[in-house]
PDB file of N, CA and C in Angstrom:
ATOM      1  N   UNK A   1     234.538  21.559-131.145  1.00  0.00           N
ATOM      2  CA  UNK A   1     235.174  22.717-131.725  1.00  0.00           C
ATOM      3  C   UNK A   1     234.254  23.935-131.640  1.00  0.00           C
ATOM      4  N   UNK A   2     232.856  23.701-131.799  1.00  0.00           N
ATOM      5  CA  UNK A   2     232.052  24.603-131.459  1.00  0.00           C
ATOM      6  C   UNK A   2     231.717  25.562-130.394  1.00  0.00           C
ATOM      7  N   UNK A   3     231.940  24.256-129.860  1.00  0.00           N
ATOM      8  CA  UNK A   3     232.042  24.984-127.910  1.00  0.00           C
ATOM      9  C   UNK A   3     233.108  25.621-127.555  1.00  0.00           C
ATOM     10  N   UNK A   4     234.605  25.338-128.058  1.00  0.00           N
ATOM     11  CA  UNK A   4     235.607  26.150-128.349  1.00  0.00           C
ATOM     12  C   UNK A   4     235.667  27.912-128.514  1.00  0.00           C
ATOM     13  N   UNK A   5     234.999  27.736-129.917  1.00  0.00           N
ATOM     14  CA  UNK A   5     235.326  29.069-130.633  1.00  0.00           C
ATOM     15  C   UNK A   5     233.900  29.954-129.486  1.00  0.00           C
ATOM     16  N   UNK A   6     232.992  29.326-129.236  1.00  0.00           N
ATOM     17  CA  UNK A   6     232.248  30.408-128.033  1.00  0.00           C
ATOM     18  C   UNK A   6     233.140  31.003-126.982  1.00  0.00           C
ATOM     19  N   UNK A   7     233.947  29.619-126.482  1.00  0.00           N
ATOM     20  CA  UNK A   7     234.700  30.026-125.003  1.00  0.00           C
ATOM     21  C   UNK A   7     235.105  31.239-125.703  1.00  0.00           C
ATOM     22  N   UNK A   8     237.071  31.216-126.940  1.00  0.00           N
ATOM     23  CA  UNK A   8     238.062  31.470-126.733  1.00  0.00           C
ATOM     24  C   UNK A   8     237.791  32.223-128.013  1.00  0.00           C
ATOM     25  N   UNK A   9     237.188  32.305-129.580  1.00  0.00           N
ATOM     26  CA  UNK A   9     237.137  33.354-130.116  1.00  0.00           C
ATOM     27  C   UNK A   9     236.530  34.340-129.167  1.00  0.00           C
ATOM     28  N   UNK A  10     237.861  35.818-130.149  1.00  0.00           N
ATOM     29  CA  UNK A  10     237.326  37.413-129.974  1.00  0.00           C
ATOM     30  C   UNK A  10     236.050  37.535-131.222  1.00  0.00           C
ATOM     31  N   UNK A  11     235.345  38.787-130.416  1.00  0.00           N
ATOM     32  CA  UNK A  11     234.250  39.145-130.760  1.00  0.00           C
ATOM     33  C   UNK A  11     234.440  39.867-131.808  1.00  0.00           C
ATOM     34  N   UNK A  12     233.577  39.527-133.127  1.00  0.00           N
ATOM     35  CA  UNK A  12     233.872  39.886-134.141  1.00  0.00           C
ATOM     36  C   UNK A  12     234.152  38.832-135.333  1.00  0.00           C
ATOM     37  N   UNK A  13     234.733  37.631-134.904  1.00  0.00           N
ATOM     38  CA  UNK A  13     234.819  36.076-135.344  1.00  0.00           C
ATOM     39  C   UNK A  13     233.341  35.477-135.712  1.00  0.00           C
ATOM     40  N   UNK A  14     233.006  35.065-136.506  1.00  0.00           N
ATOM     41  CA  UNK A  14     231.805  34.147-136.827  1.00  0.00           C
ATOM     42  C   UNK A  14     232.054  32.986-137.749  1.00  0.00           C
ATOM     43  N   UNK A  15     231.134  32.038-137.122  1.00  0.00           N
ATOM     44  CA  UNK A  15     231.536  30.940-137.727  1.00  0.00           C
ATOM     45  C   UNK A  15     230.313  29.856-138.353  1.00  0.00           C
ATOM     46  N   UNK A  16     230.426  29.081-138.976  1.00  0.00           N
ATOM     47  CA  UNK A  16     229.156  28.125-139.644  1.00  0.00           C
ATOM     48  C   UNK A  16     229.141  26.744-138.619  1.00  0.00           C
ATOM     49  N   UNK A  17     227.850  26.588-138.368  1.00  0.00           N
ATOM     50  CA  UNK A  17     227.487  25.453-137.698  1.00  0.00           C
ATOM     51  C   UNK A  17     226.762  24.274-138.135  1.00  0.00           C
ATOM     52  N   UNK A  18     227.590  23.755-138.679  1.00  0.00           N
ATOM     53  CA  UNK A  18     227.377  22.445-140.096  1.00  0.00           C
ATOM     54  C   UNK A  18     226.346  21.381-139.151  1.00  0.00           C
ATOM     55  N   UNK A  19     225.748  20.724-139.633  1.00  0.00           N
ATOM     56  CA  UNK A  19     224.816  19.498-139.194  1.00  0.00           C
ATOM     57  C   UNK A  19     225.101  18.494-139.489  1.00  0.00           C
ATOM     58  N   UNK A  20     226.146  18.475-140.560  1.00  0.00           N
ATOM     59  CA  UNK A  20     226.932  16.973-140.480  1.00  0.00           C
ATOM     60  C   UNK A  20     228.602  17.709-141.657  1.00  0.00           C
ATOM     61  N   UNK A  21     228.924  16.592-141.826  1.00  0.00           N
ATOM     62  CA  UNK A  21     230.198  16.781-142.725  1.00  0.00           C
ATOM     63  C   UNK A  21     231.168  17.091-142.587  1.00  0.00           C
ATOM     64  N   UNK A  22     232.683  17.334-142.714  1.00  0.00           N
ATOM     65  CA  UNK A  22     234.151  17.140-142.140  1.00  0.00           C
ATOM     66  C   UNK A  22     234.580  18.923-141.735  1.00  0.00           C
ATOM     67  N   UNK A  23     234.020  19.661-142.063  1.00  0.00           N
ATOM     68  CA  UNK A  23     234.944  21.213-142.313  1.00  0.00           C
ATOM     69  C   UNK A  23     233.764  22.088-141.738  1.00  0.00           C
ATOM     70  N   UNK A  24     234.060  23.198-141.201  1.00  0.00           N
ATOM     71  CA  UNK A  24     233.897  24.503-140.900  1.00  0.00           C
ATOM     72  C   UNK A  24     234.486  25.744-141.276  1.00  0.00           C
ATOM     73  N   UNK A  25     233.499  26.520-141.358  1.00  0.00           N
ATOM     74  CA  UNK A  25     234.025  28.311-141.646  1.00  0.00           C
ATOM     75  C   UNK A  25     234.371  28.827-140.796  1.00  0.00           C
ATOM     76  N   UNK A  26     235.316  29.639-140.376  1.00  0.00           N
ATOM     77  CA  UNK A  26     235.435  30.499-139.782  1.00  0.00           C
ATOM     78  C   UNK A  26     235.257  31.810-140.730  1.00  0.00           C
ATOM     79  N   UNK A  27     234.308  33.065-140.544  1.00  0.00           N
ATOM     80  CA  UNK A  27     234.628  34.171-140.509  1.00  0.00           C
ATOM     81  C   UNK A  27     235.323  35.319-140.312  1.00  0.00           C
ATOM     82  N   UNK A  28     236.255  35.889-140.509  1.00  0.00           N
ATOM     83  CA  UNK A  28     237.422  37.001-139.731  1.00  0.00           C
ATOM     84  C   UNK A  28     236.804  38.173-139.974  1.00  0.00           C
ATOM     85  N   UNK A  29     237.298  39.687-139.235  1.00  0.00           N
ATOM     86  CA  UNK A  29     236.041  40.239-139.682  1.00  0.00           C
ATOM     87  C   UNK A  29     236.919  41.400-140.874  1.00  0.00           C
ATOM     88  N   UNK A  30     236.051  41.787-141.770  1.00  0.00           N
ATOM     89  CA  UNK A  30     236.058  41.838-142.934  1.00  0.00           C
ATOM     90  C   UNK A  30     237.534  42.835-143.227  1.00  0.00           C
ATOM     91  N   UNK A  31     238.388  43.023-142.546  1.00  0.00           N
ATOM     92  CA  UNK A  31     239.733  44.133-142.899  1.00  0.00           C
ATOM     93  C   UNK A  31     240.934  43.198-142.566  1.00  0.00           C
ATOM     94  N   UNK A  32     240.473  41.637-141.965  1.00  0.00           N
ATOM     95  CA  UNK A  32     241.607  40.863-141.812  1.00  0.00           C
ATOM     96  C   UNK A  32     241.646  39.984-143.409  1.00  0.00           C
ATOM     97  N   UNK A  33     242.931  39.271-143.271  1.00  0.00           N
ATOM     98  CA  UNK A  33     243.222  38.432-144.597  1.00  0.00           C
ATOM     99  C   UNK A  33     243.909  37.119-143.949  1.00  0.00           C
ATOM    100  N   UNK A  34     242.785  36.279-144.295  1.00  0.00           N
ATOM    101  CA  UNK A  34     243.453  34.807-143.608  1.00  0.00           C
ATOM    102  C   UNK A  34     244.914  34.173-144.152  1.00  0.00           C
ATOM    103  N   UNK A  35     245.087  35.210-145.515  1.00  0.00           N
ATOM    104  CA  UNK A  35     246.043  34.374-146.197  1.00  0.00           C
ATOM    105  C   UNK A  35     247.791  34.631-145.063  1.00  0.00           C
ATOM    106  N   UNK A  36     247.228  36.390-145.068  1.00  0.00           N
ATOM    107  CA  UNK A  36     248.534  36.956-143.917  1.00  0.00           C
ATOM    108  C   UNK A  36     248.094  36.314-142.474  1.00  0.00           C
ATOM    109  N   UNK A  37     247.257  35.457-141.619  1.00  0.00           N
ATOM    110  CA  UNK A  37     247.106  34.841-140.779  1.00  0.00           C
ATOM    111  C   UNK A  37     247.786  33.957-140.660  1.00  0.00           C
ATOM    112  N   UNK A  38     247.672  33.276-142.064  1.00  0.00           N
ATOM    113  CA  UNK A  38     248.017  32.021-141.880  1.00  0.00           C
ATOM    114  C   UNK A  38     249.492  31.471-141.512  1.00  0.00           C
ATOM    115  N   UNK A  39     250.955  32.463-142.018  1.00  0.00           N
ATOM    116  CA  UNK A  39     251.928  31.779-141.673  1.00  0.00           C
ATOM    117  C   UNK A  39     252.249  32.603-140.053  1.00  0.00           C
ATOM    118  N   UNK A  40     251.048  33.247-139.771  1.00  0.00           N
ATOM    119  CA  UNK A  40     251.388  33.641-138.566  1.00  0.00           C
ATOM    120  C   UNK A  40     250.721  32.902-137.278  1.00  0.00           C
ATOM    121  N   UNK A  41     249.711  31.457-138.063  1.00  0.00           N
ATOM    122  CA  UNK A  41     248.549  30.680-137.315  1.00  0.00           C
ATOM    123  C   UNK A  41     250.190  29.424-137.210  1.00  0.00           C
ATOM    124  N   UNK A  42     250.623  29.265-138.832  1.00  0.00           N
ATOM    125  CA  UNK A  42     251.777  28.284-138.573  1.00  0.00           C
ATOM    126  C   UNK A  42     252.832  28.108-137.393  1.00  0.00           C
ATOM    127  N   UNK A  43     253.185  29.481-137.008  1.00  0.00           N
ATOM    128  CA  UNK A  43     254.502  29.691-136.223  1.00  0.00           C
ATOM    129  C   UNK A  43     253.626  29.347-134.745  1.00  0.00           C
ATOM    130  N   UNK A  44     252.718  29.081-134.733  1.00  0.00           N
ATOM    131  CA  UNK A  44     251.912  29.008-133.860  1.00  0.00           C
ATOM    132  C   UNK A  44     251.756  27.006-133.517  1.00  0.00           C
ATOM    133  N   UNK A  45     251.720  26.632-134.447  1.00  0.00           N
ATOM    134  CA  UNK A  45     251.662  24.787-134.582  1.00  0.00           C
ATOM    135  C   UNK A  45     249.881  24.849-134.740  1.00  0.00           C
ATOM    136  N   UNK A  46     249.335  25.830-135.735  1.00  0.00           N
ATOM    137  CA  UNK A  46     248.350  25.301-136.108  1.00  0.00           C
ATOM    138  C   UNK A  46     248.094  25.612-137.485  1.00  0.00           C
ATOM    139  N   UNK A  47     247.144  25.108-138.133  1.00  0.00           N
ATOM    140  CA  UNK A  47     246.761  25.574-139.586  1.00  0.00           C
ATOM    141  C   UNK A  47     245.460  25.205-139.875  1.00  0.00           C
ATOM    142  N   UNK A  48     244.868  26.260-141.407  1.00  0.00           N
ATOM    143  CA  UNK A  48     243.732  25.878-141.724  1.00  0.00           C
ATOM    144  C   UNK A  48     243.605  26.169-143.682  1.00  0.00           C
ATOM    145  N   UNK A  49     243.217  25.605-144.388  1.00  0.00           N
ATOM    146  CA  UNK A  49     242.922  26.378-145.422  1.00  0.00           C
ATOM    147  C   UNK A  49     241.901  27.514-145.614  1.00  0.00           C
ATOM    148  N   UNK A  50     242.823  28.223-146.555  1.00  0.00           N
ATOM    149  CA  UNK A  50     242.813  29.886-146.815  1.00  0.00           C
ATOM    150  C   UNK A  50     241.659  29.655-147.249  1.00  0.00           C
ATOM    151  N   UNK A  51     240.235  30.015-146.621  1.00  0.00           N
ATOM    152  CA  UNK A  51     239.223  30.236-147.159  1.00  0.00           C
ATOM    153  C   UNK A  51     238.496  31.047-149.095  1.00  0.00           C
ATOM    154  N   UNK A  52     239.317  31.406-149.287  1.00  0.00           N
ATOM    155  CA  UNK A  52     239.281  32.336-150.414  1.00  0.00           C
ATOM    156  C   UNK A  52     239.622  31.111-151.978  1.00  0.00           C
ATOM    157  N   UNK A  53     240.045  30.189-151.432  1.00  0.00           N
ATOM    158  CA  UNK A  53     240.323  29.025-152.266  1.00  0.00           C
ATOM    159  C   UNK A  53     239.216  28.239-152.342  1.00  0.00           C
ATOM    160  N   UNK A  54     237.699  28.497-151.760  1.00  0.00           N
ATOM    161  CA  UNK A  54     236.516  28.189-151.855  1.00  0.00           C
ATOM    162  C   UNK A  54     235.488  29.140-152.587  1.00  0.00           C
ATOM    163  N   UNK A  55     235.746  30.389-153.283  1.00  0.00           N
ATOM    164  CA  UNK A  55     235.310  31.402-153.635  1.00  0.00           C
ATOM    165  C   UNK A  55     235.910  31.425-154.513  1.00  0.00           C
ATOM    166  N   UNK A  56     235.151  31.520-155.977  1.00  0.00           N
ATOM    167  CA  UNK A  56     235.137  31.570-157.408  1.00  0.00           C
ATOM    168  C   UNK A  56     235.312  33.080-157.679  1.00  0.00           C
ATOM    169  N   UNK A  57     234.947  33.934-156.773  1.00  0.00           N
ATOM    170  CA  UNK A  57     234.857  34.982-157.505  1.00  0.00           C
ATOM    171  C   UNK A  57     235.317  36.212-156.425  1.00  0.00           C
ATOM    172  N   UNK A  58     236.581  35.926-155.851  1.00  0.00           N
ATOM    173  CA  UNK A  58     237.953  36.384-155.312  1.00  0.00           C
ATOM    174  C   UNK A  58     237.294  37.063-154.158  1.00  0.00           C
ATOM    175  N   UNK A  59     236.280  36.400-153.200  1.00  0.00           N
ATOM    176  CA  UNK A  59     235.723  36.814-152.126  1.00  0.00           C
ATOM    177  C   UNK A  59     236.010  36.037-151.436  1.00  0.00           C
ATOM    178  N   UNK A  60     236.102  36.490-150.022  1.00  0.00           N
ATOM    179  CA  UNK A  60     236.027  35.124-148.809  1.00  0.00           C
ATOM    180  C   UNK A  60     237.455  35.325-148.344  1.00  0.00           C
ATOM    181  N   UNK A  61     238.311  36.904-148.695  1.00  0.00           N
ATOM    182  CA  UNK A  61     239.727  36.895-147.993  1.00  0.00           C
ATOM    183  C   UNK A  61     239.751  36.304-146.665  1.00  0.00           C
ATOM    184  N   UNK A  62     238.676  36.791-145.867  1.00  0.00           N
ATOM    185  CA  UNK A  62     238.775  36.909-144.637  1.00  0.00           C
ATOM    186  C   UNK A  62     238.034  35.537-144.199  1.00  0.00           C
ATOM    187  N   UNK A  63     238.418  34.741-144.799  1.00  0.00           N
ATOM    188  CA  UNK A  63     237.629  32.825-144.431  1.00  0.00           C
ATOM    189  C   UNK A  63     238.623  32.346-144.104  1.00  0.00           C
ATOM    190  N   UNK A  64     238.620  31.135-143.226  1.00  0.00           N
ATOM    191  CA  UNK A  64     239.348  29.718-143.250  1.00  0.00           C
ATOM    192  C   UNK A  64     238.421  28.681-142.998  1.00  0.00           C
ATOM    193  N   UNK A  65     238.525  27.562-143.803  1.00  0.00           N
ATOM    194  CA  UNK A  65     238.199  26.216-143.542  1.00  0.00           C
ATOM    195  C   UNK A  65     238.695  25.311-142.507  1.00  0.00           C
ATOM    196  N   UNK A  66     238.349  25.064-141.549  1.00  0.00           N
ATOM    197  CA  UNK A  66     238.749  24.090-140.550  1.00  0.00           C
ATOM    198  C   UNK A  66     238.510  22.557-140.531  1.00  0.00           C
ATOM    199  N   UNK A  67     238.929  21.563-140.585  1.00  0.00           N
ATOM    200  CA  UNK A  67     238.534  20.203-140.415  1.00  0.00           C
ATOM    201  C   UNK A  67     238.337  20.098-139.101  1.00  0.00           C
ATOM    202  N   UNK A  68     237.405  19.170-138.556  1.00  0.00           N
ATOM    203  CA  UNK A  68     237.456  18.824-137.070  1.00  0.00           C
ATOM    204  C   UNK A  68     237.186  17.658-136.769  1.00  0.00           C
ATOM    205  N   UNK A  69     237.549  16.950-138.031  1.00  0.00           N
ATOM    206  CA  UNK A  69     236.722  15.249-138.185  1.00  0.00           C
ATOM    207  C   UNK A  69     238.038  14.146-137.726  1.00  0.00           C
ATOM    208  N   UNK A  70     239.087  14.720-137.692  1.00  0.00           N
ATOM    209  CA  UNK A  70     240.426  13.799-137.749  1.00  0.00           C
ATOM    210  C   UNK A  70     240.988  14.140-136.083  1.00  0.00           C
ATOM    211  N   UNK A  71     240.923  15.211-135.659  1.00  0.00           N
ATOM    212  CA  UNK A  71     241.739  15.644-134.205  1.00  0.00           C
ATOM    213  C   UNK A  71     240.710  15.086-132.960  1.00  0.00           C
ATOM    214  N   UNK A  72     241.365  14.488-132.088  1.00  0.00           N
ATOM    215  CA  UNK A  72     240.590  14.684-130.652  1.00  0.00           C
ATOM    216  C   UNK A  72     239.821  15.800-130.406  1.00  0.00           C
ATOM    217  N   UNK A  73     238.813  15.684-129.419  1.00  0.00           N
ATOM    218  CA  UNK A  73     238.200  16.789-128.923  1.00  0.00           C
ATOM    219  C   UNK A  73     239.286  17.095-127.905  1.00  0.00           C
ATOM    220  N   UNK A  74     240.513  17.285-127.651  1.00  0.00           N
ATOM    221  CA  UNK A  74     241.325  17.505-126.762  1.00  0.00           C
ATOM    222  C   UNK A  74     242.436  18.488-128.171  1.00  0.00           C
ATOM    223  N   UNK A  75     243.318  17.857-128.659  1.00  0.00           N
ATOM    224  CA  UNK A  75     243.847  18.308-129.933  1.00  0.00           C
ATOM    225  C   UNK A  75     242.825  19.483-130.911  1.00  0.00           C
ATOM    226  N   UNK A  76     241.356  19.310-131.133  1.00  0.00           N
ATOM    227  CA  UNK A  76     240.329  20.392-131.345  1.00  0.00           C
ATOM    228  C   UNK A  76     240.523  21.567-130.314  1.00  0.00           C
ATOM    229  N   UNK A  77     240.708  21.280-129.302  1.00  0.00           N
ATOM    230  CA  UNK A  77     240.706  22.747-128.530  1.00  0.00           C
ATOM    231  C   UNK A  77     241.590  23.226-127.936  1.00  0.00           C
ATOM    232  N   UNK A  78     242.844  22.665-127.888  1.00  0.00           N
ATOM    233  CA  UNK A  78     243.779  23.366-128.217  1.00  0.00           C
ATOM    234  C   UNK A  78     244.353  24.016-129.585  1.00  0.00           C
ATOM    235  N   UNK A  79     243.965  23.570-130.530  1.00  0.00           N
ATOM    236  CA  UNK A  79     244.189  24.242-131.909  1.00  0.00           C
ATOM    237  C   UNK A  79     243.301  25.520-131.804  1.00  0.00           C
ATOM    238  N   UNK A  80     242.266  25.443-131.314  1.00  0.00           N
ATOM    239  CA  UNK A  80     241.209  26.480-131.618  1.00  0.00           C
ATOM    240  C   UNK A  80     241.814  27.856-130.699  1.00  0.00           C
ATOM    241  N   UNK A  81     242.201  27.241-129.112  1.00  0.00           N
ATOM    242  CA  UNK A  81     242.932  27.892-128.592  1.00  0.00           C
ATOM    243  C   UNK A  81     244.279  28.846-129.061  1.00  0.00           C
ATOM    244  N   UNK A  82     244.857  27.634-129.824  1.00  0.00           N
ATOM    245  CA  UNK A  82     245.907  28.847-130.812  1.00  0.00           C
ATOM    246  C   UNK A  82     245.616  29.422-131.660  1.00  0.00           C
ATOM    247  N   UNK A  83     244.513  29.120-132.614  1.00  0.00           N
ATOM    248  CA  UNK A  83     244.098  30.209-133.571  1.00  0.00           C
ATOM    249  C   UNK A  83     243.605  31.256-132.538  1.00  0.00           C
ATOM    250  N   UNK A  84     243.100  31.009-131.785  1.00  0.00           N
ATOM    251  CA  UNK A  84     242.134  32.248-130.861  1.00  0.00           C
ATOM    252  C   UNK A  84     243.571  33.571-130.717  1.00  0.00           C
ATOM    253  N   UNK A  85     244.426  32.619-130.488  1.00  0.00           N
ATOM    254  CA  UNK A  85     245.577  33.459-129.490  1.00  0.00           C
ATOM    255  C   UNK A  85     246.129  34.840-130.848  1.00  0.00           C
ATOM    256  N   UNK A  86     246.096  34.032-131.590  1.00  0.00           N
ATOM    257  CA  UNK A  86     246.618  34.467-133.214  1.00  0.00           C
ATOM    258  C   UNK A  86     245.938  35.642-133.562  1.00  0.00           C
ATOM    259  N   UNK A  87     244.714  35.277-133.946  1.00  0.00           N
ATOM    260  CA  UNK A  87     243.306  36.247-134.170  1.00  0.00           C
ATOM    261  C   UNK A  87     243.210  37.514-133.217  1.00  0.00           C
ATOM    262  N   UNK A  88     243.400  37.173-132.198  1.00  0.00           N
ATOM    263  CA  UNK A  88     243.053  38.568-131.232  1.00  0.00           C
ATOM    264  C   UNK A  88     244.353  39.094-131.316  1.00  0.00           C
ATOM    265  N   UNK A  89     245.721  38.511-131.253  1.00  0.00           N
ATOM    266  CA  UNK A  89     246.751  39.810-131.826  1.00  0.00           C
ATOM    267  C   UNK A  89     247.061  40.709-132.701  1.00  0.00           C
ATOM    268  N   UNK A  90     245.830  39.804-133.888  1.00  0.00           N
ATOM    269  CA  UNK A  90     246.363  40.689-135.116  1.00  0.00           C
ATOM    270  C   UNK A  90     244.816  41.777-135.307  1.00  0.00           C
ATOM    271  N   UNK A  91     244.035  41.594-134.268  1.00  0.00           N
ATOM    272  CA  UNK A  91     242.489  42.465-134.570  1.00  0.00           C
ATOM    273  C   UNK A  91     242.786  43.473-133.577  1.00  0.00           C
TER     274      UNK A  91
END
């Protein structure tokens, strides 16, 4: 999934590079809102949780949590591929 978001995220995207454990951050950059992403990541056949549901203190609009522990590395990059597609229409 890592190698993914290098290819096919737009610039401006940042993301956390965990050393072990099930989930990842994505970053959006700071004037997007993952929450309005998200049913527009859906119509798409992908999803992630709304990052901001990890933030106590109503920061992190612009987050999503990704799992990458359950999908193929085949199913991983095509999902990443559709968020990519998503992200750069709405930036």
């Amino acid at each position: 999934m890592l190698d993914a978001f290098e290819k096919h995220m737009p610039e401006g995207v940042s993301w956390t590079k965990p050393e072990g454990g099930l989930f990842l951050f994505l970053n959006l950059p700071e004037h997007m809102d993952a929450e309005q992403l998200f049913v527009k990541a859906i119509e798409e056949k992908v999803a992630f949780v709304i990052g901001s549901a990890f933030h106590c203190d109503g920061s992190g609009k612009n987050t999503m949590r990704l799992n990458f522990s359950h999908a193929s590395k085949e199913m991983n990059l095509e999902g990443v591929k559709r968020l990519a597609k998503v992200i750069k229409r709405e930036i």
